[in-house]
C-alpha atoms as a PDB file:
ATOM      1  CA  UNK A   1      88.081 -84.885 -58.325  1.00  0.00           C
ATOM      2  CA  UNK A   2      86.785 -82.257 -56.345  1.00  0.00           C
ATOM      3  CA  UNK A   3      87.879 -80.263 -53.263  1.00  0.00           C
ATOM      4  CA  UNK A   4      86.575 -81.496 -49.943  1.00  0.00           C
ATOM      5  CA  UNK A   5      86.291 -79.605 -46.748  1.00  0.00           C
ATOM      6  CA  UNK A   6      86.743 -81.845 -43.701  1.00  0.00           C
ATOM      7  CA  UNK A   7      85.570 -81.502 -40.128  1.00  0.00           C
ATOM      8  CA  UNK A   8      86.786 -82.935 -36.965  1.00  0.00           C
ATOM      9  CA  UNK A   9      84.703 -83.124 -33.559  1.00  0.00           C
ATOM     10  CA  UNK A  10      87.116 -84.686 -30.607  1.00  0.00           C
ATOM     11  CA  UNK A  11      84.883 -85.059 -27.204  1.00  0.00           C
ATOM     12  CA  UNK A  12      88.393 -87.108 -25.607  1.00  0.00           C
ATOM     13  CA  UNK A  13      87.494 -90.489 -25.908  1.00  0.00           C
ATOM     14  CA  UNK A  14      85.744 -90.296 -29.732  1.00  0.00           C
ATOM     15  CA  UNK A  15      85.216 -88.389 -32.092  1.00  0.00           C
ATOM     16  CA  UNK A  16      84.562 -87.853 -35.920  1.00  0.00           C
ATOM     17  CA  UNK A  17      85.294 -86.259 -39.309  1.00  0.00           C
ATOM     18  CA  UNK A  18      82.711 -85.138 -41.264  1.00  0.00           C
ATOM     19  CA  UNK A  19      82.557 -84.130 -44.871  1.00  0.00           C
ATOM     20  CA  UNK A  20      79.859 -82.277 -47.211  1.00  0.00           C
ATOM     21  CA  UNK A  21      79.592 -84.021 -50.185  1.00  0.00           C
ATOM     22  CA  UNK A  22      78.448 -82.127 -53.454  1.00  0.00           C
ATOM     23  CA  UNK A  23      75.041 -83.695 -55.059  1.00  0.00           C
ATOM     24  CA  UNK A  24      73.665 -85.019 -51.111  1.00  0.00           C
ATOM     25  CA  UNK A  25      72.882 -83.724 -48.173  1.00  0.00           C
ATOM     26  CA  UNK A  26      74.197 -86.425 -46.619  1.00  0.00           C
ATOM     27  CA  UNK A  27      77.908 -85.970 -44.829  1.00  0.00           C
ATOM     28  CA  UNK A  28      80.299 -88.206 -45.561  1.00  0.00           C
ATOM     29  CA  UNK A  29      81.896 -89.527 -42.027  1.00  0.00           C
ATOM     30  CA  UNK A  30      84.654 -90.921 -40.210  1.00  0.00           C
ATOM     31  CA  UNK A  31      84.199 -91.789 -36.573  1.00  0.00           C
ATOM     32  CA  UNK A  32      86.281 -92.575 -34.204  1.00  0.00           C
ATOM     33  CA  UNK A  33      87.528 -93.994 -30.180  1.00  0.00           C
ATOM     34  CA  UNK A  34      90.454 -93.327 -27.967  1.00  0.00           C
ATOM     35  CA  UNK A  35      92.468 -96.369 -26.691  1.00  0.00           C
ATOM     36  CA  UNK A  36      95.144 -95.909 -24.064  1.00  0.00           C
ATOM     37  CA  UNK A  37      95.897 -94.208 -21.187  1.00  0.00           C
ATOM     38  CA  UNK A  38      96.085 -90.000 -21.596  1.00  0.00           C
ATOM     39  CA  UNK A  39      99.877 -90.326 -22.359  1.00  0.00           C
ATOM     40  CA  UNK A  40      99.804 -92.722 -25.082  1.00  0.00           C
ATOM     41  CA  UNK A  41      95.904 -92.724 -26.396  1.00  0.00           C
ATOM     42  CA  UNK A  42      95.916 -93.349 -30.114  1.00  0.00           C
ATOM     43  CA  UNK A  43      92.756 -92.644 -32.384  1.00  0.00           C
ATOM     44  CA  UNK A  44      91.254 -96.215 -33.368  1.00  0.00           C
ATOM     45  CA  UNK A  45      88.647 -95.817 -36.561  1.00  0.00           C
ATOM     46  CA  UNK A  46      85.606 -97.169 -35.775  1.00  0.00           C
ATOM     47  CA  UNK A  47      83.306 -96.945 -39.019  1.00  0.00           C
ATOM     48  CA  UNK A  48      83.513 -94.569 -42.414  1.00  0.00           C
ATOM     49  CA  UNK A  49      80.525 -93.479 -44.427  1.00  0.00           C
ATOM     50  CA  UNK A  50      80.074 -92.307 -47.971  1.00  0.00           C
ATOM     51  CA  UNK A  51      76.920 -91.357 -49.471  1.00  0.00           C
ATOM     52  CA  UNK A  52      76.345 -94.108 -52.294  1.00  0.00           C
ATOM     53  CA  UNK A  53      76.233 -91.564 -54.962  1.00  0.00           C
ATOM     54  CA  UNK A  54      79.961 -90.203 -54.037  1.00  0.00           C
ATOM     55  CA  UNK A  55      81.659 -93.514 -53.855  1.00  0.00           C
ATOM     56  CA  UNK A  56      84.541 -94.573 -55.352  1.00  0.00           C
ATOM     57  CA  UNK A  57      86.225 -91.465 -55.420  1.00  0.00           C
ATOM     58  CA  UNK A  58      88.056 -91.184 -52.502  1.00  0.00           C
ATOM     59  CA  UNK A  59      86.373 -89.353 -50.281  1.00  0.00           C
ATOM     60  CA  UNK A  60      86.700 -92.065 -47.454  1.00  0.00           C
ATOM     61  CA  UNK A  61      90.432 -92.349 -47.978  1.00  0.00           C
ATOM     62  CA  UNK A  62      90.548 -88.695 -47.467  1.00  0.00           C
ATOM     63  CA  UNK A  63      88.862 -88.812 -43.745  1.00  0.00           C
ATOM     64  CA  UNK A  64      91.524 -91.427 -43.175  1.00  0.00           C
ATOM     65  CA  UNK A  65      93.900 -89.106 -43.869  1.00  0.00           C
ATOM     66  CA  UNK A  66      93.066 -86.491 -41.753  1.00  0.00           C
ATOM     67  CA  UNK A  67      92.143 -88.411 -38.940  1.00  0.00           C
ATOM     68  CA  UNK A  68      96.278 -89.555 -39.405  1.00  0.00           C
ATOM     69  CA  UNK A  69      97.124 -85.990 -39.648  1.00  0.00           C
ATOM     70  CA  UNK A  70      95.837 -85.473 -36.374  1.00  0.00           C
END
């Protein structure tokens, strides 16, 4: 497995994580929406994205991760 560097955008009410992915040019992504009101808004994951050459090892699960972090 390989190291993956992870970037988060947050614009308030969604946002994403974003991941190069060696071999592609393609990012690997996480995105996301806010639900509740300012006091109590939780991140709610919309839709994750692998390149199909870099699935199945992880990659995904790591977004998750830090998006949970957060």
């Amino acid at each position: 497995m390989f190291e993956i560097e992870i970037t988060a955008s947050d614009e308030t009410t969604h946002g994403a994580y974003r991941a190069d992915v060696p071999g592609t040019e393609v990012l690997a992504e996480l995105t996301w929406h806010a639900r509740g009101e300012a006091s109590a808004k939780v991140r709610v994951a919309d839709h994750t994205f692998t390149p199909p050459q870099a699935r199945g090892q992880g990659i995904a699960a790591k977004l998750v991760e830090a998006m949970v972090a957060d």
